[in-house]
N, C-alpha and C. Protein backbone atom coordinates (compact mmCIF):
# COMPACT_ATOMS: atom_id res chain seq x y z
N UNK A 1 0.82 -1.19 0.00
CA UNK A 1 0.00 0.00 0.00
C UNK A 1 0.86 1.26 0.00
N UNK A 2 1.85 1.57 0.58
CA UNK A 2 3.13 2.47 0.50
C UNK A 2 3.10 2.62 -0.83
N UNK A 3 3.62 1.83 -1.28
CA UNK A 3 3.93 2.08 -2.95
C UNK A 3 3.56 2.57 -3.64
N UNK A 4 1.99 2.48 -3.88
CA UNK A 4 0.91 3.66 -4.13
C UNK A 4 1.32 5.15 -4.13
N UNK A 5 2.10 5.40 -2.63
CA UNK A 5 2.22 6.56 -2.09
C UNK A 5 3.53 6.85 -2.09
N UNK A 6 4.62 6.28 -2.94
CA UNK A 6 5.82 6.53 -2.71
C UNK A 6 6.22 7.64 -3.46
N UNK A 7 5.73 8.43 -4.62
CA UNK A 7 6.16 9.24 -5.74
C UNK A 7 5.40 10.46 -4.87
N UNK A 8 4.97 10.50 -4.30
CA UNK A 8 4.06 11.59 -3.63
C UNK A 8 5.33 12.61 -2.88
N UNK A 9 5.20 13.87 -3.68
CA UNK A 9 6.24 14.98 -2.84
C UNK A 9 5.17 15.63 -0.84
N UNK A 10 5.88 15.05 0.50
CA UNK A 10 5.67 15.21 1.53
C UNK A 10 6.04 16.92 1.55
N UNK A 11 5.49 17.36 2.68
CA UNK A 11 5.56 18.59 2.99
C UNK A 11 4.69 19.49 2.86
N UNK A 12 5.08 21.01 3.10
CA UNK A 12 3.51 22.18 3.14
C UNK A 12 3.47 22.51 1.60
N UNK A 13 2.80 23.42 1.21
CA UNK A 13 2.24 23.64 -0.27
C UNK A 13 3.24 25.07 -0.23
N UNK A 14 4.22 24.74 -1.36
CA UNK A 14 4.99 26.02 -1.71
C UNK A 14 4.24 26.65 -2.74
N UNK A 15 4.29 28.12 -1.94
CA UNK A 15 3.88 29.36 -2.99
C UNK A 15 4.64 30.15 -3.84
N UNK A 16 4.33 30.67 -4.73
CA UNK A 16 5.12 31.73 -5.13
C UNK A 16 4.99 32.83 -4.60
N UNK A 17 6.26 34.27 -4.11
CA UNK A 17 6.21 34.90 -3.69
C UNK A 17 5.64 35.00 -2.31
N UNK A 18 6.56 34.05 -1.49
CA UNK A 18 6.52 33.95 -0.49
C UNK A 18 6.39 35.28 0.69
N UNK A 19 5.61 35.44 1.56
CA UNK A 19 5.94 36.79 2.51
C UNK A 19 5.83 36.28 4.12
N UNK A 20 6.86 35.57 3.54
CA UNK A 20 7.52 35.12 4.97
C UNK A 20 8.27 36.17 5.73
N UNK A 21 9.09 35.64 6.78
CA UNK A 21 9.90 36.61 7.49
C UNK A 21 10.89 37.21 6.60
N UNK A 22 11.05 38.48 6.68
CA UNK A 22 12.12 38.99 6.04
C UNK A 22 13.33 39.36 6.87
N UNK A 23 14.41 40.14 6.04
CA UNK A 23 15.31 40.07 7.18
C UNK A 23 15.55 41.70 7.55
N UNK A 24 15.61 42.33 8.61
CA UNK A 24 15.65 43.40 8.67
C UNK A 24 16.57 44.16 8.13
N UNK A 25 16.60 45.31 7.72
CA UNK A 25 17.59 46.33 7.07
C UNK A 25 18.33 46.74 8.21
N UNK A 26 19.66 46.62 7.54
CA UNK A 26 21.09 47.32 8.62
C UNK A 26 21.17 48.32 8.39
N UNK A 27 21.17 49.31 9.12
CA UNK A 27 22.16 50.80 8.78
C UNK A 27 22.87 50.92 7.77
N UNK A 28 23.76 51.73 6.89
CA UNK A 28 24.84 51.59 6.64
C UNK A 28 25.09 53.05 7.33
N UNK A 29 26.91 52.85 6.81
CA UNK A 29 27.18 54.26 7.58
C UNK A 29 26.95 55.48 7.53
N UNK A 30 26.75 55.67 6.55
CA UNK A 30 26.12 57.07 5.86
C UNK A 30 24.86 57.72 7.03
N UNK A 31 24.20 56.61 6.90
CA UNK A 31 22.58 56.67 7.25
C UNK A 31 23.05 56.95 9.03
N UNK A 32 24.16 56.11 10.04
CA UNK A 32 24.36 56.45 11.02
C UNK A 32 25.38 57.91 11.26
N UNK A 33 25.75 58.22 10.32
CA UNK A 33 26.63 59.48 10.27
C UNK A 33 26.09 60.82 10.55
N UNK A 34 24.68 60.56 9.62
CA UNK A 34 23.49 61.59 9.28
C UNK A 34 22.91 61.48 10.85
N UNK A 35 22.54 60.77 10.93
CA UNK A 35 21.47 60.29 12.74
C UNK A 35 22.51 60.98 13.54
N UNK A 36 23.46 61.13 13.93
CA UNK A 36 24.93 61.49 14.58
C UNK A 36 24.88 62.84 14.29
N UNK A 37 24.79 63.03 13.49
CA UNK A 37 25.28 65.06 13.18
C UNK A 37 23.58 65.72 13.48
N UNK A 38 22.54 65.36 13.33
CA UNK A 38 21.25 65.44 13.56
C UNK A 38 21.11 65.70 15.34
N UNK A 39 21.38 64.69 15.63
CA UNK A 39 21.33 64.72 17.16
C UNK A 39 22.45 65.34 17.83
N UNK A 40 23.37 65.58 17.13
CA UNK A 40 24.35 66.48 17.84
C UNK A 40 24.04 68.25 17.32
N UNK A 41 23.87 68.30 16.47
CA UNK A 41 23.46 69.72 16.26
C UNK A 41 21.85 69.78 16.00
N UNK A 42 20.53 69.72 16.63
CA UNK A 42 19.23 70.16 16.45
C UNK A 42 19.28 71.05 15.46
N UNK A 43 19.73 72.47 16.36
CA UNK A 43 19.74 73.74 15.92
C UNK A 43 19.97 73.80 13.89
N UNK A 44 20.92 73.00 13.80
CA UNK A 44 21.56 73.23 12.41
C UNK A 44 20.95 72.31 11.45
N UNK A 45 20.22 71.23 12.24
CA UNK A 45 18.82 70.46 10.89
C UNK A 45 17.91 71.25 10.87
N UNK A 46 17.70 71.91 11.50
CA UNK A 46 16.51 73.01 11.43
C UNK A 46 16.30 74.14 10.71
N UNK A 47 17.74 74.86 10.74
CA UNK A 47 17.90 75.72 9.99
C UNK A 47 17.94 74.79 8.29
N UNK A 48 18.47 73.62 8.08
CA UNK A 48 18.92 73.37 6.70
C UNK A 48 16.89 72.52 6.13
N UNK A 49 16.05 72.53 7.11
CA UNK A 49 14.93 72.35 6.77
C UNK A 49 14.41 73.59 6.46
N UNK A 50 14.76 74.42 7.22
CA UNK A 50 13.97 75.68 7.19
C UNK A 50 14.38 76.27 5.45
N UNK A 51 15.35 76.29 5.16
CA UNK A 51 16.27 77.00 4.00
C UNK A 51 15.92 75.76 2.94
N UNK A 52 15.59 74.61 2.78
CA UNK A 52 14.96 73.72 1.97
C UNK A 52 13.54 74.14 1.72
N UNK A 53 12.65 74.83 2.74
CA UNK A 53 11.09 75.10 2.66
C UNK A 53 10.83 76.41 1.96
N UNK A 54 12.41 77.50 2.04
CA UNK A 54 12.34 78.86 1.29
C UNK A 54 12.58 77.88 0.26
N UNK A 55 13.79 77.29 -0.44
CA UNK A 55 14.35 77.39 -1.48
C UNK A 55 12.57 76.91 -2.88
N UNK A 56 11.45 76.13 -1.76
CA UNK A 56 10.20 76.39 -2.68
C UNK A 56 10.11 75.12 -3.67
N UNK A 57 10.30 75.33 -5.20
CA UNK A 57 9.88 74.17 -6.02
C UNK A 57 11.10 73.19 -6.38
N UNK A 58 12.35 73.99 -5.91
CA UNK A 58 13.32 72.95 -6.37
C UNK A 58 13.85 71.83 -5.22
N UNK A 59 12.88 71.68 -4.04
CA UNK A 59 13.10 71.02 -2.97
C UNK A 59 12.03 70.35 -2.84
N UNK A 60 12.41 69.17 -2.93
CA UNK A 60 10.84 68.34 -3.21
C UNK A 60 10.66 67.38 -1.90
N UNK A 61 9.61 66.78 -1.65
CA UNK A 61 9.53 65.87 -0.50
C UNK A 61 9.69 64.79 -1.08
N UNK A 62 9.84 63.43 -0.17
CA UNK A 62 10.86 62.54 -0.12
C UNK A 62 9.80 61.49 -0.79
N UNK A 63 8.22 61.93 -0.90
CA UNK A 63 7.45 61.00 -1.22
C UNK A 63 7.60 61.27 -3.02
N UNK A 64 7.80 62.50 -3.28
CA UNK A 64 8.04 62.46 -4.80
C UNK A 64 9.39 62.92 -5.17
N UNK A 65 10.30 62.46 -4.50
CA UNK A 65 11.65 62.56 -5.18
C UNK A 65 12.13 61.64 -6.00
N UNK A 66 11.37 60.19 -6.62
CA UNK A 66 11.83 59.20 -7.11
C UNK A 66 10.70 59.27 -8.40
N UNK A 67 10.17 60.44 -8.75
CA UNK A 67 8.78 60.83 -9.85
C UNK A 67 9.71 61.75 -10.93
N UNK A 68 8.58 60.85 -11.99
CA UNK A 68 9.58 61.63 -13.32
C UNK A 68 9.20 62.55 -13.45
N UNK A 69 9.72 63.53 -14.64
CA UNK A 69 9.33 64.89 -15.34
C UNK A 69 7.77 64.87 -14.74
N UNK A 70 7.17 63.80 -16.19
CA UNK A 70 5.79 63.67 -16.49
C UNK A 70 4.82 63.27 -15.02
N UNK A 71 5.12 62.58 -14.41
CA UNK A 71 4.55 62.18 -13.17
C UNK A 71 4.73 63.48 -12.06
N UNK A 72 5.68 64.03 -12.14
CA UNK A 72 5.87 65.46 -11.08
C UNK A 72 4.65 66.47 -11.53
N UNK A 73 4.69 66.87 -13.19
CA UNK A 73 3.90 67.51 -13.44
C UNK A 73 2.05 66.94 -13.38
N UNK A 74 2.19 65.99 -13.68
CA UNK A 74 0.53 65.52 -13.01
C UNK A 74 0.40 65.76 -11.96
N UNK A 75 0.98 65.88 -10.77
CA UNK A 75 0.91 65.67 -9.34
C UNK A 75 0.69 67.01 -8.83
N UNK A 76 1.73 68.12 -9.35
CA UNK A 76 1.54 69.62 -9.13
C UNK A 76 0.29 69.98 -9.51
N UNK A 77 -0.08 69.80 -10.89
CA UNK A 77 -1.35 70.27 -11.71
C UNK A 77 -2.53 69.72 -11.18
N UNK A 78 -2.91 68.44 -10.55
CA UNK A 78 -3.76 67.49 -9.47
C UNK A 78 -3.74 68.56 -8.27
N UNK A 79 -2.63 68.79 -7.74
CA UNK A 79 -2.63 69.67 -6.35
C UNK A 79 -3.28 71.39 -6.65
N UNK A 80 -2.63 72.16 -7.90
CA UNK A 80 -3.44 73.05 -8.21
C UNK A 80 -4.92 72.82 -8.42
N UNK A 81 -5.19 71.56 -9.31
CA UNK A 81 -6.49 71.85 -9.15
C UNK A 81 -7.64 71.28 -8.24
N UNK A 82 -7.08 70.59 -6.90
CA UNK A 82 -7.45 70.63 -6.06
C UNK A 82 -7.73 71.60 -5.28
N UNK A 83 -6.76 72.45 -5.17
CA UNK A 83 -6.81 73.58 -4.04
C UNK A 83 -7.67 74.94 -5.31
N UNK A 84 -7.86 74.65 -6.57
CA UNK A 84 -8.74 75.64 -6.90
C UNK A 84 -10.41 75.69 -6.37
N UNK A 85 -10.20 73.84 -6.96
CA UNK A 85 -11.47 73.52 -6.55
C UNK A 85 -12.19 73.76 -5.08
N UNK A 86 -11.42 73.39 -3.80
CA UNK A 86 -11.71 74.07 -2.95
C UNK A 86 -11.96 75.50 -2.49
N UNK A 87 -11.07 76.33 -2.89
CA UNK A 87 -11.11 77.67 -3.38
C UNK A 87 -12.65 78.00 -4.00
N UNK A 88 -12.85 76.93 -4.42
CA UNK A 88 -14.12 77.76 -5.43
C UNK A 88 -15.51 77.02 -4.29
N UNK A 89 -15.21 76.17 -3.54
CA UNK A 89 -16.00 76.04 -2.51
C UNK A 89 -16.71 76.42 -1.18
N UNK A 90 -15.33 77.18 -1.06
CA UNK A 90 -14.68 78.36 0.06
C UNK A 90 -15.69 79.18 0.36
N UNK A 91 -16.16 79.89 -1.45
CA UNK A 91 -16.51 81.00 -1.89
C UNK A 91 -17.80 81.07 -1.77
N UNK A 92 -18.47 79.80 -2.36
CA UNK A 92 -20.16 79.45 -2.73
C UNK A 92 -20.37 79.32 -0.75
N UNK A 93 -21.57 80.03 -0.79
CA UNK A 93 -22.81 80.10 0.22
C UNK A 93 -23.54 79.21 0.09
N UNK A 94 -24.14 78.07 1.44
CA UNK A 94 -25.11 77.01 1.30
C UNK A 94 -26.07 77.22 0.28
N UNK A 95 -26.81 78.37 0.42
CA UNK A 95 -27.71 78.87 -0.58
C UNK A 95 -27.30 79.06 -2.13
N UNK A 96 -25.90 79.48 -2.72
CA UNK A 96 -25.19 79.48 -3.76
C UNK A 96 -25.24 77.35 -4.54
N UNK A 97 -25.13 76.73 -3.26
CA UNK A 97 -24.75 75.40 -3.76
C UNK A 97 -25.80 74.77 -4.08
N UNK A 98 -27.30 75.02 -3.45
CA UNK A 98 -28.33 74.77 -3.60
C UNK A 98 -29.01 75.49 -4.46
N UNK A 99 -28.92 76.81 -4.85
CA UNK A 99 -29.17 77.32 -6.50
C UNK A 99 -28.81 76.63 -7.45
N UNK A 100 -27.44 76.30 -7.44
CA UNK A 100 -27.00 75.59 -8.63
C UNK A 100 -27.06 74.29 -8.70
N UNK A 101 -27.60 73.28 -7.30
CA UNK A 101 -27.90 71.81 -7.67
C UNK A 101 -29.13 72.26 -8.10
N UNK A 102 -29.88 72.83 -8.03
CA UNK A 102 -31.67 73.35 -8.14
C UNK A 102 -31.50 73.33 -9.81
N UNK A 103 -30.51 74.13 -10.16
CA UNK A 103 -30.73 74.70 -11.59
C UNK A 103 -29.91 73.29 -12.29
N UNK A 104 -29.03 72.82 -11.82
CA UNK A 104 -28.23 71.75 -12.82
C UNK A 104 -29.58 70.20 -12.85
N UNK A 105 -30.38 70.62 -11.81
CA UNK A 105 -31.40 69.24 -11.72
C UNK A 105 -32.86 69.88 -12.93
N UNK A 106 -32.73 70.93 -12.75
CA UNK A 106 -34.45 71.50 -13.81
C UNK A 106 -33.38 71.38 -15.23
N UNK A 107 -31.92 71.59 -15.58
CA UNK A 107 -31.70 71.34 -16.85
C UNK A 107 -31.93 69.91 -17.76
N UNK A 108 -31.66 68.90 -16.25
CA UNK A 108 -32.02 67.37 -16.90
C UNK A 108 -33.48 67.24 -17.47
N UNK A 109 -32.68 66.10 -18.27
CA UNK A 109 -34.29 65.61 -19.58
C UNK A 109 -35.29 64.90 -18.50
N UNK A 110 -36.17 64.48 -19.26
CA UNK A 110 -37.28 64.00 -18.37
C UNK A 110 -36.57 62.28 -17.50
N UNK A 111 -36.21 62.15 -18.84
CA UNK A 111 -35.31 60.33 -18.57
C UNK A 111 -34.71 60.29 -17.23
N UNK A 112 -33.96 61.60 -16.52
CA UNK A 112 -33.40 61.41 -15.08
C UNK A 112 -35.01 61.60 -14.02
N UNK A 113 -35.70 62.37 -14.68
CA UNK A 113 -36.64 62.38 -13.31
C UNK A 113 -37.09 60.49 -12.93
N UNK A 114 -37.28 61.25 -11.11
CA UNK A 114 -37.21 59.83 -10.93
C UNK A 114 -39.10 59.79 -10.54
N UNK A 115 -39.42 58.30 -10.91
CA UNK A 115 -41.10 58.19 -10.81
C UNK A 115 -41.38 58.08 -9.96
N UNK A 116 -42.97 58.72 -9.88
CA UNK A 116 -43.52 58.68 -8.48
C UNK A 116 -44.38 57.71 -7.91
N UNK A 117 -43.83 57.08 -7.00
CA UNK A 117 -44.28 55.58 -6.21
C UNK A 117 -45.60 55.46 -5.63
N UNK A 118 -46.47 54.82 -6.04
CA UNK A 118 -47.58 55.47 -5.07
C UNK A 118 -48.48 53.63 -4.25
N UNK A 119 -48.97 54.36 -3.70
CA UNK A 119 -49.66 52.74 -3.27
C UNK A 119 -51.24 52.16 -3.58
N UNK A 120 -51.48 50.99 -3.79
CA UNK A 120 -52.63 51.16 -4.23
C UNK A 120 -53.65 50.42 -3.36
């Protein structure tokens, strides 16, 4: 009866792309050099943050420093027209927002009105 069962691979079910334990990241020295001059001078990361936040568009944050040309410029132009759009929200009065859902709902065709339910 073995024999049956002898070609049979024993063990757990291997996956691909395993996310098992990984192994943690070491320092290198650079990275402890930086931590070292940081904590020994406060005063002087502060100032070189502060003088990174004047210097404006050519100092980018760390979440889009690895974004191309084309991807930087979507992201700016997304953020402008986010903050227009709010801007233009800012502005409109409850009563302003409700004029214009009022008027954008009487422009629809009959096909959006919705029917009236009744009981019998």
């Amino acid at each position: 009866m073995s024999d049956a069962y002898s070609n049979v691979v024993g063990g757990s079910l291997k996956l691909k792309g395993k996310r098992g334990k990984t192994k943690k990241r070491t320092h290198t020295e650079a990275e402890v050099v930086v931590a070292q001059d940081t904590e020994a001078a406060p005063e002087a990361a502060a100032m070189a943050t502060t003088a990174a936040s004047e210097a404006g568009a050519s100092a980018l944050p760390e979440d889009k420093a690895g974004l191309t040309k084309a991807q930087l410029d979507y992201v700016r132009a997304h953020e402008r027209n986010m903050r227009r759009k709010g801007d233009e929200q800012k502005a409109k009065t409850y009563r302003d927002r409700i004029a214009g859902l009022n008027e954008y709902l009487s422009n629809l065709s009959e096909h959006h009105d919705v029917p009236r339910v009744t009981k019998h």
